[in-house]
C-alpha atoms as a PDB file:
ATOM      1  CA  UNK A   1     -32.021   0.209  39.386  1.00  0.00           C
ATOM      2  CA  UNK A   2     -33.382   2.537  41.602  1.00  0.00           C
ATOM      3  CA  UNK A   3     -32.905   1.083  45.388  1.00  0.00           C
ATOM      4  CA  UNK A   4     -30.974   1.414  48.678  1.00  0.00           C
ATOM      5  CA  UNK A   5     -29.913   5.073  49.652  1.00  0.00           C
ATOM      6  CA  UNK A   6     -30.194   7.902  47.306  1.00  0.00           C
ATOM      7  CA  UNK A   7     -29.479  11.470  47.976  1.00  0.00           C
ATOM      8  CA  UNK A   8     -31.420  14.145  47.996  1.00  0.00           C
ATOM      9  CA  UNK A   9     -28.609  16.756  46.990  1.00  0.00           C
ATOM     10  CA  UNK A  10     -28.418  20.087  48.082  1.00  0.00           C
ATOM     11  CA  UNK A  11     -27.553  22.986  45.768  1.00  0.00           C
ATOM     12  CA  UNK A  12     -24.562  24.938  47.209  1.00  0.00           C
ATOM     13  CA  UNK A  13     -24.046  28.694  47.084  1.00  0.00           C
ATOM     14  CA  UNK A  14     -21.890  30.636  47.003  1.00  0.00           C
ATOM     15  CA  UNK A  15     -22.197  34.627  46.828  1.00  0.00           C
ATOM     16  CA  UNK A  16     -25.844  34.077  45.419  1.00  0.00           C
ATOM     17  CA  UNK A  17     -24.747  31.756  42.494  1.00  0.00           C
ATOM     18  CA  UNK A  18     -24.107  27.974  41.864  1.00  0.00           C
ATOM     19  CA  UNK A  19     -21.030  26.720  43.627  1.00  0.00           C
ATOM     20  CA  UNK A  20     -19.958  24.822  41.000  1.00  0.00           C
ATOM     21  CA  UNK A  21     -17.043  23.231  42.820  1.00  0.00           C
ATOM     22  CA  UNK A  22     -18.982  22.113  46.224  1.00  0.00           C
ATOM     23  CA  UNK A  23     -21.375  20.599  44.312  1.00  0.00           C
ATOM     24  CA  UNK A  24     -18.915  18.164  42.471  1.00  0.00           C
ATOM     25  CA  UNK A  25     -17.266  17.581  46.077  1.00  0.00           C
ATOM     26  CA  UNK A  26     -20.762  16.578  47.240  1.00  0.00           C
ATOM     27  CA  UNK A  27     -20.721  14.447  44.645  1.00  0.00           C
ATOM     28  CA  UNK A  28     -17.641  12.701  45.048  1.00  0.00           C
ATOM     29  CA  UNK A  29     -18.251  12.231  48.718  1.00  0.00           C
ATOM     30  CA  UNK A  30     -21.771  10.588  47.932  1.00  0.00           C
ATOM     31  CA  UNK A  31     -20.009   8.089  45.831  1.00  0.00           C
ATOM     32  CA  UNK A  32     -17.021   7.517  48.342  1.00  0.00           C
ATOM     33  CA  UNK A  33     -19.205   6.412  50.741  1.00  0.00           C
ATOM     34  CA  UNK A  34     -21.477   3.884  48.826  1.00  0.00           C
ATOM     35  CA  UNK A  35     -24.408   6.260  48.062  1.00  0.00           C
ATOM     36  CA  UNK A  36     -26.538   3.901  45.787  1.00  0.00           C
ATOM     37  CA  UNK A  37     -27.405   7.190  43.601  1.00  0.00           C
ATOM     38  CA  UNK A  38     -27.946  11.189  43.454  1.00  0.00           C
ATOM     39  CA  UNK A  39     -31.114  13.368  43.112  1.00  0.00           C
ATOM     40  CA  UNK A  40     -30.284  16.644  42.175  1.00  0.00           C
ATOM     41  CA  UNK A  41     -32.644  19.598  41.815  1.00  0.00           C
ATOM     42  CA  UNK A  42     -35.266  18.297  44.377  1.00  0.00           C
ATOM     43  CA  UNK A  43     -36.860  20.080  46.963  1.00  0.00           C
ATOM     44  CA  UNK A  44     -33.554  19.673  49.527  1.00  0.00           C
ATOM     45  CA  UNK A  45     -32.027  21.292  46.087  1.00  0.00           C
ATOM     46  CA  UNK A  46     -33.935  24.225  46.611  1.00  0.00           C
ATOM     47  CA  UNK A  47     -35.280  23.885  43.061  1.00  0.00           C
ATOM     48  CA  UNK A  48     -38.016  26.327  43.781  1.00  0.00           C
ATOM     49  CA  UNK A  49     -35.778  28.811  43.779  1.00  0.00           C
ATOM     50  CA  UNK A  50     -33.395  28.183  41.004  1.00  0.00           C
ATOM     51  CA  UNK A  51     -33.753  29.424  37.068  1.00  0.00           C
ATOM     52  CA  UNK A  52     -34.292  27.075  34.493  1.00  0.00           C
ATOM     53  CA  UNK A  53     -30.907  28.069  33.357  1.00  0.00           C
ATOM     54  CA  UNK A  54     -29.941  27.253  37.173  1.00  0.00           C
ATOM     55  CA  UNK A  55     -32.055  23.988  37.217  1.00  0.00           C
ATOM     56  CA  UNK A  56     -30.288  23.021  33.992  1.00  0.00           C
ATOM     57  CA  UNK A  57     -27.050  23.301  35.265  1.00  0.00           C
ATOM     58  CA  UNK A  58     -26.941  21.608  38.403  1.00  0.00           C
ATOM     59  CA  UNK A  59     -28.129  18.528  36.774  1.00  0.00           C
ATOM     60  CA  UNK A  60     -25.788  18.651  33.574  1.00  0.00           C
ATOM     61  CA  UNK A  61     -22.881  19.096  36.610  1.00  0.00           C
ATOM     62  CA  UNK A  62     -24.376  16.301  38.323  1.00  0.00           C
ATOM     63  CA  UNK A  63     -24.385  13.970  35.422  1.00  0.00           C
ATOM     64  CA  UNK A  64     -21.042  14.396  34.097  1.00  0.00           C
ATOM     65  CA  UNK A  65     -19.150  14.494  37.573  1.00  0.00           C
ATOM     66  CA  UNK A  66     -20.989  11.357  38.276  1.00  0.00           C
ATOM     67  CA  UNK A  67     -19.593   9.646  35.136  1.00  0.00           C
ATOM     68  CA  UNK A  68     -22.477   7.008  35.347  1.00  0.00           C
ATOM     69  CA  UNK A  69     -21.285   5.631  38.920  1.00  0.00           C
ATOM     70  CA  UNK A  70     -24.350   5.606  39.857  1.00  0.00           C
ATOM     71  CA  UNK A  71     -28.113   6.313  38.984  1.00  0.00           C
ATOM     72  CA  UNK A  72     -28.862  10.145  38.830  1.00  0.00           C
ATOM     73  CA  UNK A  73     -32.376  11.348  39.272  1.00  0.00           C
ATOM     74  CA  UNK A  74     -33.346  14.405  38.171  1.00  0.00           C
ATOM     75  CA  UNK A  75     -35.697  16.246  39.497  1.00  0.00           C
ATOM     76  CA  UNK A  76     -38.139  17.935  37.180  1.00  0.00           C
ATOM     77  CA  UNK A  77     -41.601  18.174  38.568  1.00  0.00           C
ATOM     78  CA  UNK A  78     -43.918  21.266  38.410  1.00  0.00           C
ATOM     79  CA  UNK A  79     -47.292  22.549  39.054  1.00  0.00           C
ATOM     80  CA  UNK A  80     -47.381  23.214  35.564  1.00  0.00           C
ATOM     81  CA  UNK A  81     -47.835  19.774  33.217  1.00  0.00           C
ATOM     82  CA  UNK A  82     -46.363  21.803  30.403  1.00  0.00           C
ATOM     83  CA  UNK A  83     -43.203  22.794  32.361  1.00  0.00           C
ATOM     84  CA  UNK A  84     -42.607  19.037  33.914  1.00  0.00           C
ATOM     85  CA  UNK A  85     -42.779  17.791  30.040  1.00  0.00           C
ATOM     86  CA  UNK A  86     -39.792  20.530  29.492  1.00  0.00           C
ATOM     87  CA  UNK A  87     -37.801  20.118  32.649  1.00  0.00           C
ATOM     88  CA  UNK A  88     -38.167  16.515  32.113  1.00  0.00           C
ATOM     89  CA  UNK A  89     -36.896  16.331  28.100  1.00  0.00           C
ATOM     90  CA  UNK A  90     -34.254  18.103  29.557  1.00  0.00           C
ATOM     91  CA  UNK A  91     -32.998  15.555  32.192  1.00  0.00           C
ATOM     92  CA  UNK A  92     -33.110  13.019  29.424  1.00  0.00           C
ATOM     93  CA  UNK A  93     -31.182  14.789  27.088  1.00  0.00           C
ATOM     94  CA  UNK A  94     -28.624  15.690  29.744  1.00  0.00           C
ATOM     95  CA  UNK A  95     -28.162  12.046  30.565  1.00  0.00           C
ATOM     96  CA  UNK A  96     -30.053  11.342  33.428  1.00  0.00           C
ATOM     97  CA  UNK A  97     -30.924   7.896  34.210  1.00  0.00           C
ATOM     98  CA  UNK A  98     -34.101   9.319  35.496  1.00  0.00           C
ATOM     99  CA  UNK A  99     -36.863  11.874  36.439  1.00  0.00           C
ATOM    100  CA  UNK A 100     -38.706  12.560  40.124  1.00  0.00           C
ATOM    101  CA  UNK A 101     -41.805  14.439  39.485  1.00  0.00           C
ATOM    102  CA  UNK A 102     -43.348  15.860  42.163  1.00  0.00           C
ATOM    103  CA  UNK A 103     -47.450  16.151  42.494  1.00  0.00           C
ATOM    104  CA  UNK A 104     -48.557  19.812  41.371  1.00  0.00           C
ATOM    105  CA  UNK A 105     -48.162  21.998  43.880  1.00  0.00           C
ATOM    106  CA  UNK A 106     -51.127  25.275  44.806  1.00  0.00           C
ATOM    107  CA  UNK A 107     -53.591  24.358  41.870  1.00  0.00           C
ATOM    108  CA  UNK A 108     -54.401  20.994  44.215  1.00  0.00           C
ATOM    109  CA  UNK A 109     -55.610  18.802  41.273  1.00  0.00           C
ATOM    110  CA  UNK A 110     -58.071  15.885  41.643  1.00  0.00           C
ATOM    111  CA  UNK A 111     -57.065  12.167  41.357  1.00  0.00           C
ATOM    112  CA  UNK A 112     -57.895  12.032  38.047  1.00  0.00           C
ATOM    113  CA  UNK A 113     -55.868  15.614  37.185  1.00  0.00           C
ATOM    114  CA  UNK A 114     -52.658  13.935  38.800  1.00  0.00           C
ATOM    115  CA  UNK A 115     -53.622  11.054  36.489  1.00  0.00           C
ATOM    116  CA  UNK A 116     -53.274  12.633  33.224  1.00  0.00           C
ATOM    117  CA  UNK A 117     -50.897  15.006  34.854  1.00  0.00           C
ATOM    118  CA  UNK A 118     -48.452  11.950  35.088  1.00  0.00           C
ATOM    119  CA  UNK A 119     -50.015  10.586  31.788  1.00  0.00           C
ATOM    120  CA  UNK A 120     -49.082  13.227  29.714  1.00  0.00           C
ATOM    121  CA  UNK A 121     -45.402  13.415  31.275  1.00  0.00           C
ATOM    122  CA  UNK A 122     -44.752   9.887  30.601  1.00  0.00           C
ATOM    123  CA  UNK A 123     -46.237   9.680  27.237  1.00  0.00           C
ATOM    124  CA  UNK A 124     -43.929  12.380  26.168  1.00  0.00           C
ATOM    125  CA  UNK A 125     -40.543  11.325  27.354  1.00  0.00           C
ATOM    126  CA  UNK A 126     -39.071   8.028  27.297  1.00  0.00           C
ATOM    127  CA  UNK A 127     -36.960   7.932  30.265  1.00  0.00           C
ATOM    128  CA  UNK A 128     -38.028   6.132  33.547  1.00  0.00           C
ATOM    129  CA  UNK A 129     -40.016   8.452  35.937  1.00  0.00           C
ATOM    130  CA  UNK A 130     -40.743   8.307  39.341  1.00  0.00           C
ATOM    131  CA  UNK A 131     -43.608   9.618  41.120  1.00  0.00           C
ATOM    132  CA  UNK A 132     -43.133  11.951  44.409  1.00  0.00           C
ATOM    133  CA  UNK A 133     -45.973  12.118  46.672  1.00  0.00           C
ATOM    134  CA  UNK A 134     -45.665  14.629  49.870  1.00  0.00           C
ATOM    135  CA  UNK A 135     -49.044  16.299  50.626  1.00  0.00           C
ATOM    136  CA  UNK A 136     -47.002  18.103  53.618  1.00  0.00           C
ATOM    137  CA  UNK A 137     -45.409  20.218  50.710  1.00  0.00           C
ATOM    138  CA  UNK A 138     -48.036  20.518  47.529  1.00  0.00           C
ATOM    139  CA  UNK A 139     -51.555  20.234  49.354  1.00  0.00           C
ATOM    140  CA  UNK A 140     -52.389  17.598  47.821  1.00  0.00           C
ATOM    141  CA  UNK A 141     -52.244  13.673  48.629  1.00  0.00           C
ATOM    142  CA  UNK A 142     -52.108  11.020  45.392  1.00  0.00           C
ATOM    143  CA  UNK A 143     -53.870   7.763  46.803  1.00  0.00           C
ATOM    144  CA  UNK A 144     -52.948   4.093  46.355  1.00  0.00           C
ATOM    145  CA  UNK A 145     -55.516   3.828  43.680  1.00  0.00           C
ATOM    146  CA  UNK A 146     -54.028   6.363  41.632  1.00  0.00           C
ATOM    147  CA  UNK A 147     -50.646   5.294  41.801  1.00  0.00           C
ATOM    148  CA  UNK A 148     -51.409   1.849  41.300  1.00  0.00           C
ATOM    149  CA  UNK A 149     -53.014   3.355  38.075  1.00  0.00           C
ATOM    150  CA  UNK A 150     -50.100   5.241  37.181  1.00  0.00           C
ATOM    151  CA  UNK A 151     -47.941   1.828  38.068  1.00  0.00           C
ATOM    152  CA  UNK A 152     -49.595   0.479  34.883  1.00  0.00           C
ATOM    153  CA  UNK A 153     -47.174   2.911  32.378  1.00  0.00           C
ATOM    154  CA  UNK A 154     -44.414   1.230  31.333  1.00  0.00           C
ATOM    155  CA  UNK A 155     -41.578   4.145  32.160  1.00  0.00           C
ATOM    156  CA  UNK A 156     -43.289   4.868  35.540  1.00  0.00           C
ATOM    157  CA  UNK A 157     -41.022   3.016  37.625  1.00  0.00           C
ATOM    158  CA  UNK A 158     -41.350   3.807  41.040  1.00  0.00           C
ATOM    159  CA  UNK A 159     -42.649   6.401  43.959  1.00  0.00           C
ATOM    160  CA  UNK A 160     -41.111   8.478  46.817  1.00  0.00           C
ATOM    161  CA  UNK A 161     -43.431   8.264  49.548  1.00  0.00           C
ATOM    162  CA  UNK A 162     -43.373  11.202  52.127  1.00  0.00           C
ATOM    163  CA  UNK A 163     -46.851  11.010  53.709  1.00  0.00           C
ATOM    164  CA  UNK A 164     -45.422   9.167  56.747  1.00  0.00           C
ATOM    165  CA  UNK A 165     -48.662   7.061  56.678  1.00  0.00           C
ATOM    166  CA  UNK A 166     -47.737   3.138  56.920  1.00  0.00           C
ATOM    167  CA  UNK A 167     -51.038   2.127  55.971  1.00  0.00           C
ATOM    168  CA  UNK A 168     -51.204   3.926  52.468  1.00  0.00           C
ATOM    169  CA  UNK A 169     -47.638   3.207  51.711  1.00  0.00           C
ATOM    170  CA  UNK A 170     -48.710  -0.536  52.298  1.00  0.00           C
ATOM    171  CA  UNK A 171     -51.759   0.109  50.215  1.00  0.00           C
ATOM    172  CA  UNK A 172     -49.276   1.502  47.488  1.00  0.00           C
ATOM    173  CA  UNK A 173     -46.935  -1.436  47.505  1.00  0.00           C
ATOM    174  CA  UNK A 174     -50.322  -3.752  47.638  1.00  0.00           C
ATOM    175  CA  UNK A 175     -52.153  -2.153  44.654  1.00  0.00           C
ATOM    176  CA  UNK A 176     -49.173  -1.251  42.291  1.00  0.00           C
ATOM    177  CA  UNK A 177     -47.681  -3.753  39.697  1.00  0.00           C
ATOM    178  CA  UNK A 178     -45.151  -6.153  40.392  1.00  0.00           C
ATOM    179  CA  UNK A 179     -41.576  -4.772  40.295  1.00  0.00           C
ATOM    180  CA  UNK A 180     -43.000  -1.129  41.297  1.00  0.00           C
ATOM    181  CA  UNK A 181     -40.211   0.734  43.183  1.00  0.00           C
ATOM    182  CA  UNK A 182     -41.296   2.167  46.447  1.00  0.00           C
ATOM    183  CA  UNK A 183     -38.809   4.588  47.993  1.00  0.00           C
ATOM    184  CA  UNK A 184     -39.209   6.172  51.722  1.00  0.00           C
ATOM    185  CA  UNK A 185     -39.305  10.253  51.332  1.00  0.00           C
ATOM    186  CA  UNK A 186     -38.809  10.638  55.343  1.00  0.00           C
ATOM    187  CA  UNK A 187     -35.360   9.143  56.597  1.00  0.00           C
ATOM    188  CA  UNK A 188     -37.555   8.462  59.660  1.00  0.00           C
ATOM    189  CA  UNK A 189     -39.403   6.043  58.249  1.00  0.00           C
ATOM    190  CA  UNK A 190     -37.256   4.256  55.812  1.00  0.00           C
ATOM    191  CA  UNK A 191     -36.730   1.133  57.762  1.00  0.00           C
ATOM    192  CA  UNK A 192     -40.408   0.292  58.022  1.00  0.00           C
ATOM    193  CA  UNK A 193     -40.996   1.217  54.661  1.00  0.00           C
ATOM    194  CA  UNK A 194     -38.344  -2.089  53.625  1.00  0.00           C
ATOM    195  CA  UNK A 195     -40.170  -4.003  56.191  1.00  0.00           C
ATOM    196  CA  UNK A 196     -43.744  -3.765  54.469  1.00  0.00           C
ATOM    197  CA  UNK A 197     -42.356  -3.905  51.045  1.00  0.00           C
ATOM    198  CA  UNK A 198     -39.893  -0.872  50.172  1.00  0.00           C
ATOM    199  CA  UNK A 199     -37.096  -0.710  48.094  1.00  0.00           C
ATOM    200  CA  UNK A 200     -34.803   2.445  49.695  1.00  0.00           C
ATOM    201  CA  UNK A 201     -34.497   5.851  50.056  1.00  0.00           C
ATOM    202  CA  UNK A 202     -34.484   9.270  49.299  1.00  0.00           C
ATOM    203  CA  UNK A 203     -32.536  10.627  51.905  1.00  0.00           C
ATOM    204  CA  UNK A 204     -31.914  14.213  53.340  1.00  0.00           C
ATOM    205  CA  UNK A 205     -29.739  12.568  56.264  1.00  0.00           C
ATOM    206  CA  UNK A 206     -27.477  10.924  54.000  1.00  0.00           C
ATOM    207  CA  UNK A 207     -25.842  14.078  52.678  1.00  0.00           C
ATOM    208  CA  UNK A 208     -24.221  13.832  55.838  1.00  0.00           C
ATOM    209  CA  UNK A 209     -24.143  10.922  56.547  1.00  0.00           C
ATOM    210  CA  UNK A 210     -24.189   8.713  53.633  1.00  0.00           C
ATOM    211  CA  UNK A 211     -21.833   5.684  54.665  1.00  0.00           C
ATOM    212  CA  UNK A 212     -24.566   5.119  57.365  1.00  0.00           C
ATOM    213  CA  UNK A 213     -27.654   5.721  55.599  1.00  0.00           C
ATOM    214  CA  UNK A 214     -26.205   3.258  52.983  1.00  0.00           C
ATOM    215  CA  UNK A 215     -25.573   0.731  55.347  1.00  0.00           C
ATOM    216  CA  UNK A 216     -28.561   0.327  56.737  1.00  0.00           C
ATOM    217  CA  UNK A 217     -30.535  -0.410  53.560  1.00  0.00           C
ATOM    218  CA  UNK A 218     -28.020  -2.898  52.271  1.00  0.00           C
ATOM    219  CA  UNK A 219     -27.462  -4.707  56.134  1.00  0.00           C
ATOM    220  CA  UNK A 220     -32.092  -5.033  55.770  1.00  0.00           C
ATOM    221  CA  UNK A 221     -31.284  -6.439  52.244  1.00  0.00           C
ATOM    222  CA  UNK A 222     -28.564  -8.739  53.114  1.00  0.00           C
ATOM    223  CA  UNK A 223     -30.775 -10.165  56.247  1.00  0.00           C
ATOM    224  CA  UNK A 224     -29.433  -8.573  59.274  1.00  0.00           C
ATOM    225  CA  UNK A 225     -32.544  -6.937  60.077  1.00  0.00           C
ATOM    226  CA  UNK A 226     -31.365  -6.509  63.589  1.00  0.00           C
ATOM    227  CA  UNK A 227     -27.726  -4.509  62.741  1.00  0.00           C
ATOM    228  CA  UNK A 228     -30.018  -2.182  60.455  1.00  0.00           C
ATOM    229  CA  UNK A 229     -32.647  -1.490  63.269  1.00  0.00           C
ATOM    230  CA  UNK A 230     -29.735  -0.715  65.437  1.00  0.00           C
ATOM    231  CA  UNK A 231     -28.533   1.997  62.853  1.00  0.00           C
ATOM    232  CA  UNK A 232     -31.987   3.325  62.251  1.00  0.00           C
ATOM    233  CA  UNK A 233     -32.196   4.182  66.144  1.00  0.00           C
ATOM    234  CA  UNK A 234     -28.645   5.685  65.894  1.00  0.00           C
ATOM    235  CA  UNK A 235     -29.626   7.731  63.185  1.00  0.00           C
ATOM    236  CA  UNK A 236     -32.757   8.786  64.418  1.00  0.00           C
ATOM    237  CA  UNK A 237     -31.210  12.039  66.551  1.00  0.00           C
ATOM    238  CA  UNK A 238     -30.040  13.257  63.304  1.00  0.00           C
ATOM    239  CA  UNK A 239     -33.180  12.585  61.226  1.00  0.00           C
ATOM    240  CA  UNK A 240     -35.048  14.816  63.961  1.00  0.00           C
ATOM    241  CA  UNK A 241     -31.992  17.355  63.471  1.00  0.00           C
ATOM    242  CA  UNK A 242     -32.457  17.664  59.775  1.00  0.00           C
ATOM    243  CA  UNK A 243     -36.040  19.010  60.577  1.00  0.00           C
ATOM    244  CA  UNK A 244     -35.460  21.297  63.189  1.00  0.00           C
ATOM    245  CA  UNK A 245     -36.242  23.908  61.048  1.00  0.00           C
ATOM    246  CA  UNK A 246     -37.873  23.697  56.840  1.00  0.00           C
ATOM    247  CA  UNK A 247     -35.151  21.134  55.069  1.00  0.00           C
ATOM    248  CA  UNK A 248     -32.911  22.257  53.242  1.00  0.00           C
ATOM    249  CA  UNK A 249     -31.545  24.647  56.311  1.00  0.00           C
ATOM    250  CA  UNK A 250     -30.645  22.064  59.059  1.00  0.00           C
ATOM    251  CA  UNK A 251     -28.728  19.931  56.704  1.00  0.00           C
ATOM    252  CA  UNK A 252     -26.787  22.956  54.712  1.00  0.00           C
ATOM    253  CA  UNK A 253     -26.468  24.449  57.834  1.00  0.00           C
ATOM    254  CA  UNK A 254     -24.468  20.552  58.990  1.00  0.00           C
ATOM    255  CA  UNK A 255     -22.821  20.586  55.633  1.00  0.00           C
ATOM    256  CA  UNK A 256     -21.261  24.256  56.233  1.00  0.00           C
ATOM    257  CA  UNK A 257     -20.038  23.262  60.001  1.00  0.00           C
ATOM    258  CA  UNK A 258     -18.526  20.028  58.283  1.00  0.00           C
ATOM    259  CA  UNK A 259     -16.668  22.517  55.556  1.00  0.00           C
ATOM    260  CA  UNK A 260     -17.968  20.722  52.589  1.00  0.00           C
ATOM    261  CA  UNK A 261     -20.471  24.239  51.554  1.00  0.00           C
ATOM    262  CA  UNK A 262     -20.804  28.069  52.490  1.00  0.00           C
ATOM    263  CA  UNK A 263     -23.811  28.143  54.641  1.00  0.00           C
ATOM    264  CA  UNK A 264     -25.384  29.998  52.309  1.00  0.00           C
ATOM    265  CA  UNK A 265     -29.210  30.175  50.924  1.00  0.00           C
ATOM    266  CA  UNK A 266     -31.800  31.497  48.358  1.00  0.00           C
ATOM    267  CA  UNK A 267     -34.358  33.795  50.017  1.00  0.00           C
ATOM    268  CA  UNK A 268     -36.940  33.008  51.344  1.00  0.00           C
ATOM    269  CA  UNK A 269     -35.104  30.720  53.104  1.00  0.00           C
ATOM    270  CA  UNK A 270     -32.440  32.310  55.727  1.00  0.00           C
ATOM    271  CA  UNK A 271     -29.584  30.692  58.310  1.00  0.00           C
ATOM    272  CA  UNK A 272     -31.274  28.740  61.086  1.00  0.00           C
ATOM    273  CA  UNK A 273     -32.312  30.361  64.657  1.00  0.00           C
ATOM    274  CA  UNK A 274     -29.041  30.821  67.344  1.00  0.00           C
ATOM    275  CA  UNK A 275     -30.707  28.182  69.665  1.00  0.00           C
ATOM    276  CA  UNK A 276     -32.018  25.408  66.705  1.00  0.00           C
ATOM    277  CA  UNK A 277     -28.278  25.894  65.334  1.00  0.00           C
ATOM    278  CA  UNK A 278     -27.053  25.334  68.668  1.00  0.00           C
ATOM    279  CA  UNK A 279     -29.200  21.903  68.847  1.00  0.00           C
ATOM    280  CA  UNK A 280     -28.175  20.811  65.853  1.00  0.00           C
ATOM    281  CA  UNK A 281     -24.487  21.672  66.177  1.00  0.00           C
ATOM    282  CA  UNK A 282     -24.469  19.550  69.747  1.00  0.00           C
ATOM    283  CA  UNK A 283     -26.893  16.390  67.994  1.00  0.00           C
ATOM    284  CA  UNK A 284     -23.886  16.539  65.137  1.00  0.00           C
ATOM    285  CA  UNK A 285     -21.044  16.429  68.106  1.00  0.00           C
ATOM    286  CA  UNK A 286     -22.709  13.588  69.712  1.00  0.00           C
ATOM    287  CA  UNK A 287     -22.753  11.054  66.815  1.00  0.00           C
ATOM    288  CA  UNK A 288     -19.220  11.956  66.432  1.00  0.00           C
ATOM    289  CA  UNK A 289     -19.089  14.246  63.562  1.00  0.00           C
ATOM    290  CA  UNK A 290     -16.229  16.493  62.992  1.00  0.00           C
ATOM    291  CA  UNK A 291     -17.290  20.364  63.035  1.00  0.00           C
ATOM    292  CA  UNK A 292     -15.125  22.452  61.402  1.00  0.00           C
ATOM    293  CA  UNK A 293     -16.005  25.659  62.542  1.00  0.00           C
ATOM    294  CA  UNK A 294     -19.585  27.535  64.584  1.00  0.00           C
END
């Protein structure tokens, strides 16, 4: 259920609360433009920053403007075991087709703590889970072993994989059960990801760009391995965009010159530098993309 190109959503603001009406046109132009499914409330969501009341919200939104379309993802993950179990029961209860649960974060647990961390999560809600490994972000890197451990509970379906490290995401899709989803967490590396095994994305560059993002995966599934190489090399000026300063700013910052958001963000995260907006503004005029406004 959970393949080709899925979107990491941003949360829009606007005055310092939920935008309620840019996020439902996010939505809507996801699914316009073949988006294989949503995940709101993940890091690109700024979830870090949002209440649980906030949290709650933007994924209740999500799931009834998405009408069951497509898959929606929630994200739910915390440092705290505890608080994953209650972000997580929430999800389901919303209507979710789905949780992404990222490693804890700071506290840096062992392999065996992410074990039972994981454990506990999936023994207390039945709804499919998927594990979210980026050690660039928490501190912490889960290993092939321990996923392929994890791989072994019935309603833990699948892993985003953000390490950027070929050689344990081939270990992963080695060790892990059959039928194990592996999804790329790096738009850069999503094509090799298919090639050694992978099953899609969770994209940052597809909130822009989602028709292309979404081509790509399906033109590797379908065979033409060649038209999707020749999209991941005309994508990859925009994948290096999106990270020209910490994500979420690049690609809110895109979204606000397309006029789909207010460029607007939760502290501590501010507007981009003068001269990285400048890059980005000319890398977005160059594939073609209409700016609104500067």
């Amino acid at each position: 259920m959970f393949t080709g190109s899925i979107t990491a959503l941003v949360t829009p603001f606007r005055d310092g609360v939920i935008d309620e009406e840019a996020l439902k046109g996010l939505v809507e132009f996801q699914i316009e433009n073949g988006t294989s499914g949503i995940v709101p409330c993940g890091t690109t969501g700024e979830s870090a920053t949002l209440s649980y009341e906030e949290h709650n919200r933007v994924i209740e939104l999500t799931v009834e403007t998405v009408n069951k379309r497509i898959p929606v993802i929630a994200g739910a993950g915390s440092n705290s075991t505890k608080e994953t179990i209650m972000l997580t029961k929430h999800a389901q209860k919303a209507g979710a087709d789905g949780a992404l649960l990222i490693t804890p974060y700071y506290n840096k647990p062992t392999q065996e703590g992410l074990y039972q961390h994981y454990r506990a999560v999936a023994e207390e809600v039945d709804l499919p889970l998927i594990l979210y490994n980026v050690p660039g972000r928490t501190g912490v890197n889960m290993l092939p072993e321990t996923v392929a451990r994890l791989s072994e509970m019935k309603n833990i379906v699948g892993i985003k994989e953000a390490t950027g490290d070929l050689k344990q995401i081939s270990d992963v899709v080695e060790f892990s059960r059959e039928g194990f989803t592996v999804l790329s967490g790096d738009d850069f590396t999503t094509l090799p990801i298919l090639c050694v095994g992978g099953h899609g994305v969770i994209s940052v560059t597809s909130n822009i760009l989602p028709g292309e993002v979404s081509e790509m995966c399906r033109a590797f599934f379908e065979g033409r391995v060649e038209h999707a190489r020749s999209i991941h090399y005309r994508l990859q000026p925009l994948h290096r965009a999106m990270f020209l300063e910490t994500n979420p700013i690049p690609v809110k910052t895109a979204l606000s010159l397309m006029g789909r958001i207010r460029e607007e963000f939760r502290l501590p995260l501010v507007r981009m530098n003068q001269s990285k907006r400048a890059r980005l503004v000319e890398v977005l005029r160059n594939h073609g993309i209409d700016i609104k406004e500067e």
